[in-house]
C-alpha atoms as a PDB file:
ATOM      1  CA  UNK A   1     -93.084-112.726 128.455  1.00  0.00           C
ATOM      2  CA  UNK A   2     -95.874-111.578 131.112  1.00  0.00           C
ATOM      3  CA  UNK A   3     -94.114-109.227 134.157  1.00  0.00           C
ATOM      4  CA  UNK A   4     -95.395-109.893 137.212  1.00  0.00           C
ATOM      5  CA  UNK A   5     -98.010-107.224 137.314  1.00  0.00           C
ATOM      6  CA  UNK A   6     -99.841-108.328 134.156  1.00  0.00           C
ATOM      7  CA  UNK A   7    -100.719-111.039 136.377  1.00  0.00           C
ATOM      8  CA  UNK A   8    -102.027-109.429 139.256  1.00  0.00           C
ATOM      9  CA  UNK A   9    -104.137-107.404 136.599  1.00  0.00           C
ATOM     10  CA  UNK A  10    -105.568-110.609 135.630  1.00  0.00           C
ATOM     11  CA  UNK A  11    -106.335-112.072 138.809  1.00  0.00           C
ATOM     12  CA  UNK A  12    -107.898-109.310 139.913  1.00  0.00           C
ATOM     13  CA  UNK A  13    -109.938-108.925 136.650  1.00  0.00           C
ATOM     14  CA  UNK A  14    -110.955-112.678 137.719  1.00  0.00           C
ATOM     15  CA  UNK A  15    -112.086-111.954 141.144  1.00  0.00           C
ATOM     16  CA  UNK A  16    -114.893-109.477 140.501  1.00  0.00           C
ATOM     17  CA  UNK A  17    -113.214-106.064 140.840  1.00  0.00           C
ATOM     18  CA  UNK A  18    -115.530-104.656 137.611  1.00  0.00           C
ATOM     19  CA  UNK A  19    -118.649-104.800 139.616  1.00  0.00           C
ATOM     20  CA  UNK A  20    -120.598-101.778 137.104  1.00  0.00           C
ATOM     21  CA  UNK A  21    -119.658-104.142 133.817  1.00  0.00           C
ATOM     22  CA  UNK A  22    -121.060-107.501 135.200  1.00  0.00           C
ATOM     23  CA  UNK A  23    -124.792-106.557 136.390  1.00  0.00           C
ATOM     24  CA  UNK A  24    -127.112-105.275 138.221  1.00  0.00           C
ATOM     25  CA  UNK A  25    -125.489-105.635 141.748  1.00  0.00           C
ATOM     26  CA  UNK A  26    -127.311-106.569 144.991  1.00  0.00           C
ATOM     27  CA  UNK A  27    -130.856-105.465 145.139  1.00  0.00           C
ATOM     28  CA  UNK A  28    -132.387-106.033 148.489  1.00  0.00           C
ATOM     29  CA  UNK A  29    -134.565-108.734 149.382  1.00  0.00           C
ATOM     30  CA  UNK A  30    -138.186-107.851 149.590  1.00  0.00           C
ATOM     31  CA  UNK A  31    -140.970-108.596 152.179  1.00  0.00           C
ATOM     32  CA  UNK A  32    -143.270-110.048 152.135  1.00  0.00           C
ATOM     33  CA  UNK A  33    -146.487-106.993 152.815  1.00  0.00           C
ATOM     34  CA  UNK A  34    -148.752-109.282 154.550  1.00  0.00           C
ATOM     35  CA  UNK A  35    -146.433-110.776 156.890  1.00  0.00           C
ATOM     36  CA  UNK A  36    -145.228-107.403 157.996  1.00  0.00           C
ATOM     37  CA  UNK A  37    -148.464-105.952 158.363  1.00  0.00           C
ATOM     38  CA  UNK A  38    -150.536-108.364 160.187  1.00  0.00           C
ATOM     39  CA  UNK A  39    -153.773-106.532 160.077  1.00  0.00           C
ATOM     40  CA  UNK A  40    -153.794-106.844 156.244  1.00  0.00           C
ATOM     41  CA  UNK A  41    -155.526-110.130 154.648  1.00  0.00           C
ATOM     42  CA  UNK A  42    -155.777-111.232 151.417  1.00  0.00           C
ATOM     43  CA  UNK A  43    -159.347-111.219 150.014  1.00  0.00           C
ATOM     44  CA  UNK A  44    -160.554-111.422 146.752  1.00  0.00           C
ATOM     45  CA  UNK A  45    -163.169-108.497 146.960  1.00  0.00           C
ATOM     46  CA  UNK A  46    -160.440-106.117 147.925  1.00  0.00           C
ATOM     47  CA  UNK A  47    -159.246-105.237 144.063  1.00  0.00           C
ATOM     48  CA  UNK A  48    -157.027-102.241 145.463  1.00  0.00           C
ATOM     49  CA  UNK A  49    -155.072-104.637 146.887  1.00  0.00           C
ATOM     50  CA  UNK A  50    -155.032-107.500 144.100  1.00  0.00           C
ATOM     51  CA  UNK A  51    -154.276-104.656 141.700  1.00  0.00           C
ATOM     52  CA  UNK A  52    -150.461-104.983 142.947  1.00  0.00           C
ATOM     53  CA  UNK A  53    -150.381-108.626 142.313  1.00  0.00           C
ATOM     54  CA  UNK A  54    -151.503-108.494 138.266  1.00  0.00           C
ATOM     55  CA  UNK A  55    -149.908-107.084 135.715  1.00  0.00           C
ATOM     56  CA  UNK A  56    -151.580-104.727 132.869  1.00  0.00           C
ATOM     57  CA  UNK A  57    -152.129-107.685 130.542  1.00  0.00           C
ATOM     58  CA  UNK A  58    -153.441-109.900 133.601  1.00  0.00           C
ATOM     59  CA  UNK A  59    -151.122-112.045 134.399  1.00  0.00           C
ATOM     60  CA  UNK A  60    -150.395-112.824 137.962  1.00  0.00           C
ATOM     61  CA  UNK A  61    -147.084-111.509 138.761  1.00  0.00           C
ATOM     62  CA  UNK A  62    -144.713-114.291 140.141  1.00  0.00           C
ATOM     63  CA  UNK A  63    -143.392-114.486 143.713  1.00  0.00           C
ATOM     64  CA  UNK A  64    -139.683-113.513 143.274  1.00  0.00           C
ATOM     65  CA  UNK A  65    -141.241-110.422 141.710  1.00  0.00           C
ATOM     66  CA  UNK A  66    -143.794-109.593 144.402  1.00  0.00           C
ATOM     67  CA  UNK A  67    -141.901-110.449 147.400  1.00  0.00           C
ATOM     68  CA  UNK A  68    -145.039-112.421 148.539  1.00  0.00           C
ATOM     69  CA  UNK A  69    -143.597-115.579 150.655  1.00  0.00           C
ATOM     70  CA  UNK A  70    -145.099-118.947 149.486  1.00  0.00           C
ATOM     71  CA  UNK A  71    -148.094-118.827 152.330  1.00  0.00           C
ATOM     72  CA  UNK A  72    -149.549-115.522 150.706  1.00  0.00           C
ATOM     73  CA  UNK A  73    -148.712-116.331 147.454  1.00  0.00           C
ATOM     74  CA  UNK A  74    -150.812-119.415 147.075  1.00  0.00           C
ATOM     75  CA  UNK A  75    -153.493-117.562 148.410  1.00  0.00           C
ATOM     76  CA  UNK A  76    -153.010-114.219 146.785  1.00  0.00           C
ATOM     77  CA  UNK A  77    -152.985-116.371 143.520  1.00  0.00           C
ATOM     78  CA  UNK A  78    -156.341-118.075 144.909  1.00  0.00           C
ATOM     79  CA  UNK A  79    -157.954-114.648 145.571  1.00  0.00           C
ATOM     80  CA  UNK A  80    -157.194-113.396 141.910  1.00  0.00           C
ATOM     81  CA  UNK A  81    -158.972-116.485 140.383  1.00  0.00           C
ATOM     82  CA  UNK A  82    -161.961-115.916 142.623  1.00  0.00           C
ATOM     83  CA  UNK A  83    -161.986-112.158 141.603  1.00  0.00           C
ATOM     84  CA  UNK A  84    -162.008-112.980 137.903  1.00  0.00           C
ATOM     85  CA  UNK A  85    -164.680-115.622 138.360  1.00  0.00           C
ATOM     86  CA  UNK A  86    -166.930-113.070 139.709  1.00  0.00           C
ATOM     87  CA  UNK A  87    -165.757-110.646 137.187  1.00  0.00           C
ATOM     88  CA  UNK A  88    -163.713-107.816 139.702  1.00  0.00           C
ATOM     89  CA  UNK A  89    -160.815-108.482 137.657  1.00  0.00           C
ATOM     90  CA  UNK A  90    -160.906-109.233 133.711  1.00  0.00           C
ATOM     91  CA  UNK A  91    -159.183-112.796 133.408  1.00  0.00           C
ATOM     92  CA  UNK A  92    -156.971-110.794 130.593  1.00  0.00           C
ATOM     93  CA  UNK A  93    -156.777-107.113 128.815  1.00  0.00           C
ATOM     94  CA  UNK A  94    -157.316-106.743 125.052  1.00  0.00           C
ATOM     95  CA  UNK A  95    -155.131-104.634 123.202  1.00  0.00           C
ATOM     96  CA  UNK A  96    -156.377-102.658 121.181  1.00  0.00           C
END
């Protein structure tokens, strides 16, 4: 038969007292760079900036990632396709 404190080791077990076993923990939420600096634009003939927003094998890197909100993503997105049509940016890396 269970005492009494068995159970309160349980319940607590239950509640999220192990907080370094479960995960990673509370990461803070990103922002967005272009809303917080208003004097930067997204253009697709600035490749320093675009750089950030691809990874090494070309793919764009998603918005939960980047910390882009949905505005600048759609038209960070737009300004990578427009850099790899006029070949700033390789549309993917070979490895080799």
């Amino acid at each position: 038969m269970r005492t009494d404190k068995e159970y309160e080791k349980k319940d607590r077990k239950s509640e999220g007292g192990d907080d370094e076993k479960r995960g990673r923990g509370f990461a803070r939420r990103r922002v967005c760079r272009f809303c917080a600096d208003k004097n930067s634009k997204v253009d697709f003939k600035d490749q320093a900036t675009l750089k950030y927003f691809v990874t090494e094998r070309g793919k764009i890197i998603p918005r939960r990632i980047s910390g882009n909100c949905a505005l600048h993503q759609r038209a960070v997105a737009r300004a990578i396709k427009r850099a790899r049509v006029v070949s700033l940016i390789p549309f993917l890396v070979l490895q080799g």
